[in-house]
Protein backbone atom coordinates (compact mmCIF):
# COMPACT_ATOMS: atom_id res chain seq x y z
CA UNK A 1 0.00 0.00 0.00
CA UNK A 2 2.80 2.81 1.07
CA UNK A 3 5.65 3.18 -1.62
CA UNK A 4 7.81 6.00 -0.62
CA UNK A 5 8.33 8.90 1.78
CA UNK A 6 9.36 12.22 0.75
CA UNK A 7 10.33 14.24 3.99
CA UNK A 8 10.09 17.82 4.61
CA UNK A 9 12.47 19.71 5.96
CA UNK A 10 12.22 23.18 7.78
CA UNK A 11 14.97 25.96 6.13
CA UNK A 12 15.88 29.46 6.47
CA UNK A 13 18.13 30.39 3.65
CA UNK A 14 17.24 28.62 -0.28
CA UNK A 15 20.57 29.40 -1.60
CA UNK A 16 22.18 28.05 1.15
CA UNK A 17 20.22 25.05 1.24
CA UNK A 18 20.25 24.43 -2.39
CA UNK A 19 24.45 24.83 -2.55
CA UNK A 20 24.89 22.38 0.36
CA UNK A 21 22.50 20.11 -1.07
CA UNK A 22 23.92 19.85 -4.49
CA UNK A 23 27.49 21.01 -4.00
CA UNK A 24 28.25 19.37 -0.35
CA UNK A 25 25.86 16.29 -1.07
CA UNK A 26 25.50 15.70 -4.61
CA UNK A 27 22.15 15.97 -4.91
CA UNK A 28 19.96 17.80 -7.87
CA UNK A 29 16.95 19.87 -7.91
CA UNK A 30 13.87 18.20 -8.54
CA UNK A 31 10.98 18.82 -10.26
CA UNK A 32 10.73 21.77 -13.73
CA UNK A 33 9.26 24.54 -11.65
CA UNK A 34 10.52 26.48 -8.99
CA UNK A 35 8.52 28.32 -6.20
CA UNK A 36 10.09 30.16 -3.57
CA UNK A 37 9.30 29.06 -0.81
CA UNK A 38 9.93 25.63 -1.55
CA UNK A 39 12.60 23.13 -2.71
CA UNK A 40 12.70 19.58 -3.79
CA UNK A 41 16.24 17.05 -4.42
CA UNK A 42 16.87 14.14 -5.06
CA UNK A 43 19.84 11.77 -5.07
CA UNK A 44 19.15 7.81 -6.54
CA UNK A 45 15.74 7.04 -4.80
CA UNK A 46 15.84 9.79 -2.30
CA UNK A 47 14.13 12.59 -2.31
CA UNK A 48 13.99 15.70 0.34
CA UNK A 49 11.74 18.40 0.06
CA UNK A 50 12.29 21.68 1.70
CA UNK A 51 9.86 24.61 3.25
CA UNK A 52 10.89 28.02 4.03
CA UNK A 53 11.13 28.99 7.76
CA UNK A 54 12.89 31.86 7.54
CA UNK A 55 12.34 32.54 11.52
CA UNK A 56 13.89 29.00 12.51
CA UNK A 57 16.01 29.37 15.25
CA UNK A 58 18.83 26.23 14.49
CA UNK A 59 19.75 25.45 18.19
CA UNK A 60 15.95 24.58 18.61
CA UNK A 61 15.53 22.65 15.29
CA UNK A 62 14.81 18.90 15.82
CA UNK A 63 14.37 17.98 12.00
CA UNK A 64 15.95 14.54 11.57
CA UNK A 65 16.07 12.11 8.45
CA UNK A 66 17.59 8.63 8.43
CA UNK A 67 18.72 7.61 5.24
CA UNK A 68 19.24 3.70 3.91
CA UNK A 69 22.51 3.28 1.62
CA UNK A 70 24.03 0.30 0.35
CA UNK A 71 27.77 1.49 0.23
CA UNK A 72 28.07 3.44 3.28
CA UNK A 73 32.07 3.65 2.66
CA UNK A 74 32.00 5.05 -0.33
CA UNK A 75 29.44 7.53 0.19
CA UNK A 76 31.70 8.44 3.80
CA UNK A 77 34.81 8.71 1.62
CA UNK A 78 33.13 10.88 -1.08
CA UNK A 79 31.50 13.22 1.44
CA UNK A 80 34.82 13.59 3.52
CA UNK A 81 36.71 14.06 0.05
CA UNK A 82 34.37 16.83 -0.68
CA UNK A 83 34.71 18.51 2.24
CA UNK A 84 31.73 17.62 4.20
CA UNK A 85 31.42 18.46 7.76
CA UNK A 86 30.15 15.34 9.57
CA UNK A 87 28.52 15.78 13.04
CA UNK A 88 31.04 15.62 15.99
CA UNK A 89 29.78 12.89 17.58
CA UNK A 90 28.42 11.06 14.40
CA UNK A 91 31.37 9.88 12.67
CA UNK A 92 30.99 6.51 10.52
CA UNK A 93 30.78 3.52 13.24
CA UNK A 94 29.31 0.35 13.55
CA UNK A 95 26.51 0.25 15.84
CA UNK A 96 25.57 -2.56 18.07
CA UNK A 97 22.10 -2.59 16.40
CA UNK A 98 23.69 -3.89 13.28
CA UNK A 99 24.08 -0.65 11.31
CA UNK A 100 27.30 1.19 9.91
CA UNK A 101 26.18 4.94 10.31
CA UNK A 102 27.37 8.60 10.45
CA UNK A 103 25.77 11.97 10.32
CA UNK A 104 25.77 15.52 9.89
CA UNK A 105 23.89 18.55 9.92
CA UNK A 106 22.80 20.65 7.27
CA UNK A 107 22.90 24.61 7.19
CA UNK A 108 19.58 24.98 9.45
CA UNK A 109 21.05 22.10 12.03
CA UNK A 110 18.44 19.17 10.63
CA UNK A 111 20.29 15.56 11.37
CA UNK A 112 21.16 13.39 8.38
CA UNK A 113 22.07 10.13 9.24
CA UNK A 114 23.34 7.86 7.29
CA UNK A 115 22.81 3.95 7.70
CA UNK A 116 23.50 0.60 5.77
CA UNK A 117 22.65 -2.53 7.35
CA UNK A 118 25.63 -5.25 8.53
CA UNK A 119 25.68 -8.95 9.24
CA UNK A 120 26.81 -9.07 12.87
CA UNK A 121 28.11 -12.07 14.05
CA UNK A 122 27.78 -13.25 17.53
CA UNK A 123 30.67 -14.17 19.19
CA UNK A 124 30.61 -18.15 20.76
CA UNK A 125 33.32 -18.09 23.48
C-alpha cells in the first residue's frame, strides 16, 4: 500500500540550502518549476523536500532524516573528500544494532544520518 516517503524539511536560507545540497551532497533539484518558498532534491531514490522557515532558530531545530545506503564507505569517503562536515559525535561507526552509520547537519542544524545494514556475528566463546 505505502511506496515511498518524501520528507520535509524546515529551512531558512534557499541558496544556502540548495548549494549544500547539491554542491556538499550531490544531490539535484527536482521537479521543472521552482517556487520560492519551496525546494525539492533528489539523489538515486531519495528525495527531500524543503519549506521556508525563515524565523527558525537552528539550536531549537529537531528535523531529523535517516537515510538507507548500500555502500556506506563510499558515500563516507566521497562526502569527507568533498569537504563535508560530519557531526562531531556522528562519525561513521558500527553500531551494536547492526548498522554502519554517520551523520551531519545541514545549514539549518536538521540531522542526516546515514545507515546501511551489517551482518553481525555473535561471538561463541
Amino acid at each position: 500500500m505505502l511506496t515511498e516517503i518524501h520528507p520535509k524539511l524546515p529551512m531558512r536560507d534557499k541558496i544556502a540550502t540548495k548549494d549544500y545540497y547539491l554542491n556538499k551532497l550531490g544531490f539535484q533539484i527536482f521537479g521543472d518549476s521552482d517556487f520560492d518558498p519551496y525546494l525539492m532534491v533528489h539523489k538515486d531514490n531519495v528525495q527531500i523536500h524543503f519549506f521556508e522557515f525563515k524565523n527558525l532558530d537552528p539550536k531549537v531545530n529537531y528535523g531529523q532524516v535517516y537515510i538507507r545506503t548500500n555502500d556506506i564507505d563510499k558515500l563516507y569517503k566521497m562526502l569527507l573528500d568533498n569537504k563535508t562536515s560530519i557531526h562531531p559525535n556522528g562519525h561513521l561507526e558500527t553500531k551494536p544494532w547492526g548498522q554502519r552509520e554517520f551523520s551531519l547537519l545541514d545549514p539549518d542544524n536538521n540531522l542526516l544520518t546515514f545507515g546501511q545494514s551489517i551482518k553481525i556475528t555473535k561471538k561463541t566463546w
